[in-house]
N, C-alpha and C. Protein backbone atom coordinates (compact mmCIF):
# COMPACT_ATOMS: atom_id res chain seq x y z
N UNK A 1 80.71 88.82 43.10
CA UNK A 1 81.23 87.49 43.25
C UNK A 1 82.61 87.52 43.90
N UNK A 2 83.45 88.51 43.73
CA UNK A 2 84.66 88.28 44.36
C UNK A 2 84.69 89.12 45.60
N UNK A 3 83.52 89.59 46.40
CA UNK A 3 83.62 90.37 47.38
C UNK A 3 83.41 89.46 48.38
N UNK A 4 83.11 87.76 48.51
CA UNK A 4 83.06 86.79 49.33
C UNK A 4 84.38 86.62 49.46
N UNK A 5 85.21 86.62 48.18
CA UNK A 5 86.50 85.74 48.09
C UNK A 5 87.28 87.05 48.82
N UNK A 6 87.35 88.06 48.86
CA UNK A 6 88.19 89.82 49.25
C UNK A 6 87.51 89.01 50.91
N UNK A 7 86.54 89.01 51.44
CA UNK A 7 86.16 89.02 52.86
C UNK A 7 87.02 87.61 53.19
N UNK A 8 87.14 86.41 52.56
CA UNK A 8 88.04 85.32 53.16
C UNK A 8 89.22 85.70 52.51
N UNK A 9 89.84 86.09 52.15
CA UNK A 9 91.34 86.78 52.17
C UNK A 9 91.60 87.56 53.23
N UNK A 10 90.61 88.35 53.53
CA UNK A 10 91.25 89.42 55.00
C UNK A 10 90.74 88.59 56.10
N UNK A 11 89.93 87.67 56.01
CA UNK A 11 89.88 86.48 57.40
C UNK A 11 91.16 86.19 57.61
N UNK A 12 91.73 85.10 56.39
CA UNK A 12 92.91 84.58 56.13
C UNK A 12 94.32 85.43 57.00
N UNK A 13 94.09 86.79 56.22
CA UNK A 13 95.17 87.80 56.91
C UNK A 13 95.04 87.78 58.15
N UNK A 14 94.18 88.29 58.99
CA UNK A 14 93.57 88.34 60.37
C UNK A 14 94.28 87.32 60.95
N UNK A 15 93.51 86.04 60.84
CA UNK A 15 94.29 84.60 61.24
C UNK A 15 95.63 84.88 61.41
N UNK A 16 96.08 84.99 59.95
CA UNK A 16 97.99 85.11 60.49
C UNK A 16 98.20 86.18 61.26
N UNK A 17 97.86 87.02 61.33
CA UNK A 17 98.14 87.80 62.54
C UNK A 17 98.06 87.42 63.05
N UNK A 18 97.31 87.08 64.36
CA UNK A 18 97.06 86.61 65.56
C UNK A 18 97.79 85.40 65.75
N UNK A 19 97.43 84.71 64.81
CA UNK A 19 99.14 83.26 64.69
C UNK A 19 100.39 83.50 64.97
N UNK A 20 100.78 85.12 64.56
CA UNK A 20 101.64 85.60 64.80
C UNK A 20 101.88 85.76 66.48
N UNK A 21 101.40 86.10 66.91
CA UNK A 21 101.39 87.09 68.26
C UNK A 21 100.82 85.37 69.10
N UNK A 22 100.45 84.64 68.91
CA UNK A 22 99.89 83.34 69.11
C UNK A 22 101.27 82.86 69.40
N UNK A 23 102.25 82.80 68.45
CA UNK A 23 103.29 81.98 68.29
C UNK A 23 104.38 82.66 69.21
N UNK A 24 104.43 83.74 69.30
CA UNK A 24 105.32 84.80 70.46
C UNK A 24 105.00 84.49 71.29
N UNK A 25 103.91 84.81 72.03
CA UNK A 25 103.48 84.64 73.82
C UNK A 25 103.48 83.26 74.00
N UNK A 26 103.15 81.71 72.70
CA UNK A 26 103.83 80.53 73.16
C UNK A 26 105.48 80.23 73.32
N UNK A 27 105.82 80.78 72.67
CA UNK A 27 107.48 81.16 72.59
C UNK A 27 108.01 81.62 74.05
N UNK A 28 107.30 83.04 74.69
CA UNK A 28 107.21 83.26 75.57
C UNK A 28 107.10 82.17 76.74
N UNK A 29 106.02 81.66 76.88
CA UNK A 29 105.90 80.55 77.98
C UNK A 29 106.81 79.28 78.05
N UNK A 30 107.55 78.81 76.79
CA UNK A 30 108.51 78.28 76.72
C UNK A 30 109.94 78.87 77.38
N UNK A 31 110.09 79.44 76.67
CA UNK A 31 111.18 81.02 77.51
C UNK A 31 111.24 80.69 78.79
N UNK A 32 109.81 81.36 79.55
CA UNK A 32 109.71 81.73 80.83
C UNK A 32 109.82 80.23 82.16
N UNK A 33 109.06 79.17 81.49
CA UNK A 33 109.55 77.55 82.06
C UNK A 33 110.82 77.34 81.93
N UNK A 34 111.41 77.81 81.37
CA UNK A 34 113.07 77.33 80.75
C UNK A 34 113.91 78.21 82.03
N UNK A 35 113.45 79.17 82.42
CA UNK A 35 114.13 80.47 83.28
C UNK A 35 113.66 79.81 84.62
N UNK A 36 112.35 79.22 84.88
CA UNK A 36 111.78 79.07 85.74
C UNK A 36 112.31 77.65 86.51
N UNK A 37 112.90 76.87 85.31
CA UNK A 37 113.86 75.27 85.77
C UNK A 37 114.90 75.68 86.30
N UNK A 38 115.55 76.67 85.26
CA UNK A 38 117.06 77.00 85.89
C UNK A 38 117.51 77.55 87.06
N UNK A 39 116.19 78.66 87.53
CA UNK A 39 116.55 78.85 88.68
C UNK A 39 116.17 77.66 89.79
N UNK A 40 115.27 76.73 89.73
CA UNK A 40 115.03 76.01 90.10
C UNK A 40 116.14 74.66 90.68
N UNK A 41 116.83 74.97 89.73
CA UNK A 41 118.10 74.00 89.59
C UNK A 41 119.46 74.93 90.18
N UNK A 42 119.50 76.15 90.22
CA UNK A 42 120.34 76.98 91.00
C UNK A 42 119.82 76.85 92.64
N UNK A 43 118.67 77.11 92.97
CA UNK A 43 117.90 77.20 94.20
C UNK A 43 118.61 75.55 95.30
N UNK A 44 118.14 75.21 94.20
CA UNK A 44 118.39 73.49 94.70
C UNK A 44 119.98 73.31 95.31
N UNK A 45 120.65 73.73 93.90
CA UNK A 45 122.36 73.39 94.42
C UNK A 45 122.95 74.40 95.28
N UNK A 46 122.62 76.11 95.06
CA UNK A 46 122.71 76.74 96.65
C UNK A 46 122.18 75.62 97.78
N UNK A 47 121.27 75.87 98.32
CA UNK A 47 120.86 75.01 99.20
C UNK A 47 121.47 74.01 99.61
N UNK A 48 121.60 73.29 98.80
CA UNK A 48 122.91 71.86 99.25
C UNK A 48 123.84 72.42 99.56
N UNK A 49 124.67 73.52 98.74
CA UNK A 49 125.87 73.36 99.32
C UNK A 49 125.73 74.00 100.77
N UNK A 50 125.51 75.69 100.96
CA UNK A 50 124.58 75.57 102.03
C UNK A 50 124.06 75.00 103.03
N UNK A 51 123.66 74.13 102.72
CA UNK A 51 123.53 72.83 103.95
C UNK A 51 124.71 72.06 104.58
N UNK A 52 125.54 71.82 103.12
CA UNK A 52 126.29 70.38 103.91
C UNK A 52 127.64 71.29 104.26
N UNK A 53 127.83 72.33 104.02
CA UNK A 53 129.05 72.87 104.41
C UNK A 53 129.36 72.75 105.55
N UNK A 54 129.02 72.20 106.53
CA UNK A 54 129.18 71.78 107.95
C UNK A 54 129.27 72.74 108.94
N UNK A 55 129.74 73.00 110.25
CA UNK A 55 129.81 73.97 110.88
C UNK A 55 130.26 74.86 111.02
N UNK A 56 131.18 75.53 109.91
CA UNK A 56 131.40 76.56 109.86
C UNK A 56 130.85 77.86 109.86
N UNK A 57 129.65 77.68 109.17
CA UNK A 57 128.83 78.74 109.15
C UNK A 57 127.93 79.13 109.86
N UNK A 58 127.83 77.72 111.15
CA UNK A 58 126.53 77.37 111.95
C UNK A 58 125.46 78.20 111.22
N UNK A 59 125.10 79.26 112.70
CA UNK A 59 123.66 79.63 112.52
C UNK A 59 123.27 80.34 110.96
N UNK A 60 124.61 80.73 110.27
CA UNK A 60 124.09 81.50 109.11
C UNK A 60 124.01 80.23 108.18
N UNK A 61 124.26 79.56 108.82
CA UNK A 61 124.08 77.97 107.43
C UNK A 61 121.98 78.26 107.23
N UNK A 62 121.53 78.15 107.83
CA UNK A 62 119.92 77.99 108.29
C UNK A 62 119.53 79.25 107.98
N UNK A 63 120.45 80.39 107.84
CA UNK A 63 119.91 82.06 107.33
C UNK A 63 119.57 81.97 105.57
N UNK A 64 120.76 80.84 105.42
CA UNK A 64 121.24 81.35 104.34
C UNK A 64 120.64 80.17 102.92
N UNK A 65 120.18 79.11 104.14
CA UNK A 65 119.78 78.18 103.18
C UNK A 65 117.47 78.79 103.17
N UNK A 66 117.31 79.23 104.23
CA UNK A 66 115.85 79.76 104.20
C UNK A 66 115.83 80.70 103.10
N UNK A 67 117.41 81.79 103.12
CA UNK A 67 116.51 83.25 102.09
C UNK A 67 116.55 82.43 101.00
N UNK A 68 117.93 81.40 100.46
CA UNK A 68 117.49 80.78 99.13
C UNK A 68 115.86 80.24 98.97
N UNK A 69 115.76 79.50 99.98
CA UNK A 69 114.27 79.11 99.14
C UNK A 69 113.16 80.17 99.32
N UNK A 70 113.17 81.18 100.19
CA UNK A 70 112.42 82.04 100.43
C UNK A 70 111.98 82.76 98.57
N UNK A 71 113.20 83.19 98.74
CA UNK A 71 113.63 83.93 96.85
C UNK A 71 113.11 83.10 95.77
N UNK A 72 113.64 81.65 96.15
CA UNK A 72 113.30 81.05 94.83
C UNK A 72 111.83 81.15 95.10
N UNK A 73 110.97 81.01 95.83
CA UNK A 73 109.29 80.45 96.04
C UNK A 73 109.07 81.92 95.38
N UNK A 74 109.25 82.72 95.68
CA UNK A 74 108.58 84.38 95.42
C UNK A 74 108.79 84.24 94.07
N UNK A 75 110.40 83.86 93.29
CA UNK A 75 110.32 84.14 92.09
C UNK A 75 109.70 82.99 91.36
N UNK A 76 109.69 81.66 91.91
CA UNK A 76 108.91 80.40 91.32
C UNK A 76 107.33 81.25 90.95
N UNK A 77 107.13 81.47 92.08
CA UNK A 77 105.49 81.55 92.06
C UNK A 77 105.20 82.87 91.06
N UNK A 78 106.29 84.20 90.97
CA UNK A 78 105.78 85.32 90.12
C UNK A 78 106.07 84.58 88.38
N UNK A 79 106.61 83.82 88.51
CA UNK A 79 107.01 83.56 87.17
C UNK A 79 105.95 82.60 86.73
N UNK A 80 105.40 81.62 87.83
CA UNK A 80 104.21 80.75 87.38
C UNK A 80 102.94 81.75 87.24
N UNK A 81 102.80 82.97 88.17
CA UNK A 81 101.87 83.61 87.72
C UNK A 81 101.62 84.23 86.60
N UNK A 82 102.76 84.70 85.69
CA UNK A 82 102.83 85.51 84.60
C UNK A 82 103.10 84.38 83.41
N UNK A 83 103.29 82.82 83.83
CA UNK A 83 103.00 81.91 82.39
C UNK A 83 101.47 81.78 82.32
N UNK A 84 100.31 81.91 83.47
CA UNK A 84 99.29 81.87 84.17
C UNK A 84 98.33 82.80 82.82
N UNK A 85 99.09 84.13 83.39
CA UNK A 85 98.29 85.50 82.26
C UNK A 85 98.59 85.37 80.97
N UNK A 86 99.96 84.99 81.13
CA UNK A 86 99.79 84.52 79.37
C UNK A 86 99.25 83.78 78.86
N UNK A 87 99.06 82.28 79.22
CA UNK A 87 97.71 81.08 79.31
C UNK A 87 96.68 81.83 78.38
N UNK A 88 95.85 83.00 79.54
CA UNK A 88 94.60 83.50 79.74
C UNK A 88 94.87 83.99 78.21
N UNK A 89 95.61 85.28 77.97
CA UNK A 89 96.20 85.79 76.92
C UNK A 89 95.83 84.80 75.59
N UNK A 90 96.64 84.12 75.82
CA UNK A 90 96.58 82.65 74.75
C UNK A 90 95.14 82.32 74.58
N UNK A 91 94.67 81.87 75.70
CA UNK A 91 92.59 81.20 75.75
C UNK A 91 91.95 82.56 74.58
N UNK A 92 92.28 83.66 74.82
CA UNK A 92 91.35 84.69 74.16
C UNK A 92 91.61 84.57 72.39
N UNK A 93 92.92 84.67 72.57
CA UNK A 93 93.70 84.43 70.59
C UNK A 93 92.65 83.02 70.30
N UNK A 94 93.03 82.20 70.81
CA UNK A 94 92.19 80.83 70.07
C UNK A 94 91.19 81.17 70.61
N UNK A 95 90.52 81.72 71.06
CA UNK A 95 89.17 82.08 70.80
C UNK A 95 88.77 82.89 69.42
N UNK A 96 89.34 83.93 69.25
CA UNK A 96 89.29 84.85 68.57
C UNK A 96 89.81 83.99 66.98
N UNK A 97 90.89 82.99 66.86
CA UNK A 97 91.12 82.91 65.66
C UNK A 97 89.93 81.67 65.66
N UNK A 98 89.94 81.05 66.22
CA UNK A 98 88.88 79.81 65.78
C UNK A 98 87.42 80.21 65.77
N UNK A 99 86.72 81.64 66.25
CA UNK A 99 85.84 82.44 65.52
C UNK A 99 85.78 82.95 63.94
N UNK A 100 86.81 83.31 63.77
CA UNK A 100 87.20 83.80 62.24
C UNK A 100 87.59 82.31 61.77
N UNK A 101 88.01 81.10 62.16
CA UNK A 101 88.13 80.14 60.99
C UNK A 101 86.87 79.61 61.21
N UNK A 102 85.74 79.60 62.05
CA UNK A 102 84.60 78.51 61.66
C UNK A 102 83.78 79.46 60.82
N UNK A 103 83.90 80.88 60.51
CA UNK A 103 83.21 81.31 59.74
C UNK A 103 83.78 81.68 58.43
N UNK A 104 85.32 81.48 58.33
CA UNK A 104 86.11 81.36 56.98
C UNK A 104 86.36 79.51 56.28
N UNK A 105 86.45 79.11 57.39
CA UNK A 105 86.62 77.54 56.76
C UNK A 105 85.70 76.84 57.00
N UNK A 106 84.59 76.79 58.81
CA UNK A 106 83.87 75.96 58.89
C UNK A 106 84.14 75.07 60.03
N UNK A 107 85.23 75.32 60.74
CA UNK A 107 85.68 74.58 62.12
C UNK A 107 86.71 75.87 62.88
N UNK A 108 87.09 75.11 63.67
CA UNK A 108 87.64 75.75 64.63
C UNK A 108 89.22 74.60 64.66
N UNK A 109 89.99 75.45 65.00
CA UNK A 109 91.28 75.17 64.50
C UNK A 109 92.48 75.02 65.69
N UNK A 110 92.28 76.11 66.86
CA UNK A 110 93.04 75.70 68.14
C UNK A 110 92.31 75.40 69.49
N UNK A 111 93.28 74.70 70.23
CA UNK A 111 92.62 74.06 71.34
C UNK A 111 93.32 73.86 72.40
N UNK A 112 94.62 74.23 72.07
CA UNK A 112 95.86 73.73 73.27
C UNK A 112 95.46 74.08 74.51
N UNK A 113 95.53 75.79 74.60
CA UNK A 113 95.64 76.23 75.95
C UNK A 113 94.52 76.13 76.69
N UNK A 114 92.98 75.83 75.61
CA UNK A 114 91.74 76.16 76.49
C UNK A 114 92.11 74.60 76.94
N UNK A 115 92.30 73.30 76.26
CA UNK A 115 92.19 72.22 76.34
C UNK A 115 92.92 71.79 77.47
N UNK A 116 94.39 73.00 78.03
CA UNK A 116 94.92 72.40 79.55
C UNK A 116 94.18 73.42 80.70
N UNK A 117 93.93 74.28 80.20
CA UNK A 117 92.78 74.77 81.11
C UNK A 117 91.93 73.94 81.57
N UNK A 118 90.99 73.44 80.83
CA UNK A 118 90.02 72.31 80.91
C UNK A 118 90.23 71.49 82.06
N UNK A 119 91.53 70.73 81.76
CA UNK A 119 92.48 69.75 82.47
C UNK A 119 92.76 70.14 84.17
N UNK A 120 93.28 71.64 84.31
CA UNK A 120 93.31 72.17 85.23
C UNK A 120 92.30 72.43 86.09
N UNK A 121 91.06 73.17 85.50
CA UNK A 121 89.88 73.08 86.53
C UNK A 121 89.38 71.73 86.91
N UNK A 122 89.84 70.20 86.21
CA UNK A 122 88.94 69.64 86.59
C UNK A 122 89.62 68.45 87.77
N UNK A 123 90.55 69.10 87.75
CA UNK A 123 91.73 68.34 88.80
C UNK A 123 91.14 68.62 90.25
N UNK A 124 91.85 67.75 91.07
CA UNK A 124 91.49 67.52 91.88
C UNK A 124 91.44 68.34 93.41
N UNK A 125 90.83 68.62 94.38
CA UNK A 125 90.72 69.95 95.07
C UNK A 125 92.29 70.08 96.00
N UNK A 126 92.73 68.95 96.17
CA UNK A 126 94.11 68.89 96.82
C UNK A 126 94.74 69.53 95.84
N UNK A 127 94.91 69.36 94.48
CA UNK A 127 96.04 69.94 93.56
C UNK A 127 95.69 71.01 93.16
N UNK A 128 94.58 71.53 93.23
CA UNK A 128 94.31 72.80 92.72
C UNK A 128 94.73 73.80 94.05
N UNK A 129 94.09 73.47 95.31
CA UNK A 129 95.37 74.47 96.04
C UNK A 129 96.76 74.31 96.10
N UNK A 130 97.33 73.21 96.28
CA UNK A 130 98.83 73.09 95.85
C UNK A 130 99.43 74.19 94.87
N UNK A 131 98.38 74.45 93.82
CA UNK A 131 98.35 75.13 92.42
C UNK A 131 98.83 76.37 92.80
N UNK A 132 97.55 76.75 93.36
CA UNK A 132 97.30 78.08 93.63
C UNK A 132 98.08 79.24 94.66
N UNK A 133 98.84 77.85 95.63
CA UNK A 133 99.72 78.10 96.33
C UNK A 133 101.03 78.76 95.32
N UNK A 134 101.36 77.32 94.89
CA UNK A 134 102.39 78.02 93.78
C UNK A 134 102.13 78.62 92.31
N UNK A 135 101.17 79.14 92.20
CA UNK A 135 100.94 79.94 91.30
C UNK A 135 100.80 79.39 90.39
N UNK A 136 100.22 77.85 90.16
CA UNK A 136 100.20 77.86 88.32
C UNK A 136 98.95 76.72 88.37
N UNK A 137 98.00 77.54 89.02
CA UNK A 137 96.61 77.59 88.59
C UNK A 137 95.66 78.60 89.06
N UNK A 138 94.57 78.35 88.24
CA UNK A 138 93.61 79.71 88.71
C UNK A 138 92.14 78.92 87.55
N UNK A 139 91.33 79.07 88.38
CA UNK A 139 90.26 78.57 88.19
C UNK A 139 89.31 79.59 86.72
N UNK A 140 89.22 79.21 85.83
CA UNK A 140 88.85 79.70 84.83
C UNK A 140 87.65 79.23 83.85
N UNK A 141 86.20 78.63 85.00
CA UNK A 141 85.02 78.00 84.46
C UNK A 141 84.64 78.32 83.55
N UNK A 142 84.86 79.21 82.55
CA UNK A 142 84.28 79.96 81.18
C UNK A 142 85.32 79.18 80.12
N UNK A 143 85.97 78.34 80.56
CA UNK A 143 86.62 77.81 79.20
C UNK A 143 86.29 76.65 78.80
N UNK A 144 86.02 76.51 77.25
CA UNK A 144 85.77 75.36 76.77
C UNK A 144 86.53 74.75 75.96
N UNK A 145 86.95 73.89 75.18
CA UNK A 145 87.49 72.47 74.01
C UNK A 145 86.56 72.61 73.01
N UNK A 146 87.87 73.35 71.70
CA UNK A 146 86.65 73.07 70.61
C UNK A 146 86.45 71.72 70.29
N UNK A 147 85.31 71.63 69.76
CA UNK A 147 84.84 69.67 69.27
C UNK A 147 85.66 69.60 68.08
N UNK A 148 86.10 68.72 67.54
CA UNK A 148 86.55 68.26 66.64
C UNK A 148 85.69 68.26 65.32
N UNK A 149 85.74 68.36 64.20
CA UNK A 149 84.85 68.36 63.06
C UNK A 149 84.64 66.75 62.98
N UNK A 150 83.53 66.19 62.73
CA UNK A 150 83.13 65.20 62.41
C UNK A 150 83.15 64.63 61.27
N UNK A 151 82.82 63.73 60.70
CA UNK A 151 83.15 63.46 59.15
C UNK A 151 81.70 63.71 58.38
N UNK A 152 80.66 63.97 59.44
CA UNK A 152 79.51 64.32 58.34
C UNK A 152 79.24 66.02 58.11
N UNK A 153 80.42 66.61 58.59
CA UNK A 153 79.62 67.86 58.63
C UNK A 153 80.33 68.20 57.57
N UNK A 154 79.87 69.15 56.95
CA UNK A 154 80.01 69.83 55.73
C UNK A 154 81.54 70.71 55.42
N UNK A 155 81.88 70.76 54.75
CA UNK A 155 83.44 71.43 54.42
C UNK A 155 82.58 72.78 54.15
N UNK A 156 83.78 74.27 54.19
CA UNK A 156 83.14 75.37 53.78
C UNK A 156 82.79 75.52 52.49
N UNK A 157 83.43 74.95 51.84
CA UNK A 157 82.87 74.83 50.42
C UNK A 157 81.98 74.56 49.53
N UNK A 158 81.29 73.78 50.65
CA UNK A 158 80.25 72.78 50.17
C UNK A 158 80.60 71.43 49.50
N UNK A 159 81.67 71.10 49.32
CA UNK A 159 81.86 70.05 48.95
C UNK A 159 82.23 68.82 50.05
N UNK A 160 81.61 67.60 49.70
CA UNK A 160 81.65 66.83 51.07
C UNK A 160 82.89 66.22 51.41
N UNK A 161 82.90 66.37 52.73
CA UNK A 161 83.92 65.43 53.08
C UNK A 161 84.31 63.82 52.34
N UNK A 162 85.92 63.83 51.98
CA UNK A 162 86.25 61.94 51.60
C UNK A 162 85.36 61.46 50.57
């Protein structure tokens, strides 16, 4: 009798793990957007000044305002690619924990990242190369939205819902 209750205790454990490491690589992608504005916002005000500095610099005004955006696009786009893998990273954890909760609780529990995935493939063919140009999309047809539990389906317990 208590070797059901020992197997949903080490579900339980499992779960927080991966919640763990769940909650880092979202931490992470927060991080990495935050790095990814600022330079964004550096790129921008080089550039202006750059620009309007008038003729002094002539031809290196136009050297100097291209390598800025040149740099920023390379590092825009490596940094959108690597919030990209972490995404993917992310899709597999909520896969993996909402496997172990529909068979410890009876539903499935995350949905974020598959759910902007979702969002992403189903956008529109202009924005998805725009995307792809700058790195923060990539076509990923194997992902799905868990359903929501309904109010007639059964709790793991057996006891009914309300």
């Amino acid at each position: 009798m208590s070797e059901p209750s020992c197997d949903h205790d080490n579900i339980g454990k499992i779960i927080e793990l991966r919640m763990k490491e769940y909650d880092s690589l979202r931490s992470e992608v927060v991080q990495r957007i935050g790095a990814r504005q600022q330079l964004a916002g550096y790129a921008g005000a080089a550039t202006a000044i750059a620009a309007t500095l008038g003729s002094e610099l002539g031809y290196w005004r136009i050297v100097i305002t291209s390598a800025v955006v040149v740099v920023a696009y390379w590092y825009l786009r490596d940094s959108n690619d690597a919030i990209q893998r972490v995404g993917r990273h992310l899709r597999l954890i909520e896969e993996d924990v909402n496997t172990l909760a529909r068979s410890a609780y009876g539903r499935e529990v995350l949905s974020w990242e598959s759910s902007r995935q979702v969002a992403r493939n189903g956008e529109k063919k202009t924005w998805k190369l725009v995307g792809r140009i700058g790195g923060w999309h990539r076509d990923d047809p194997s992902v799905r939205v868990p359903q929501p539990r309904g109010d007639a389906e059964p709790r793991p317990d057996g006891r009914p819902t309300s």
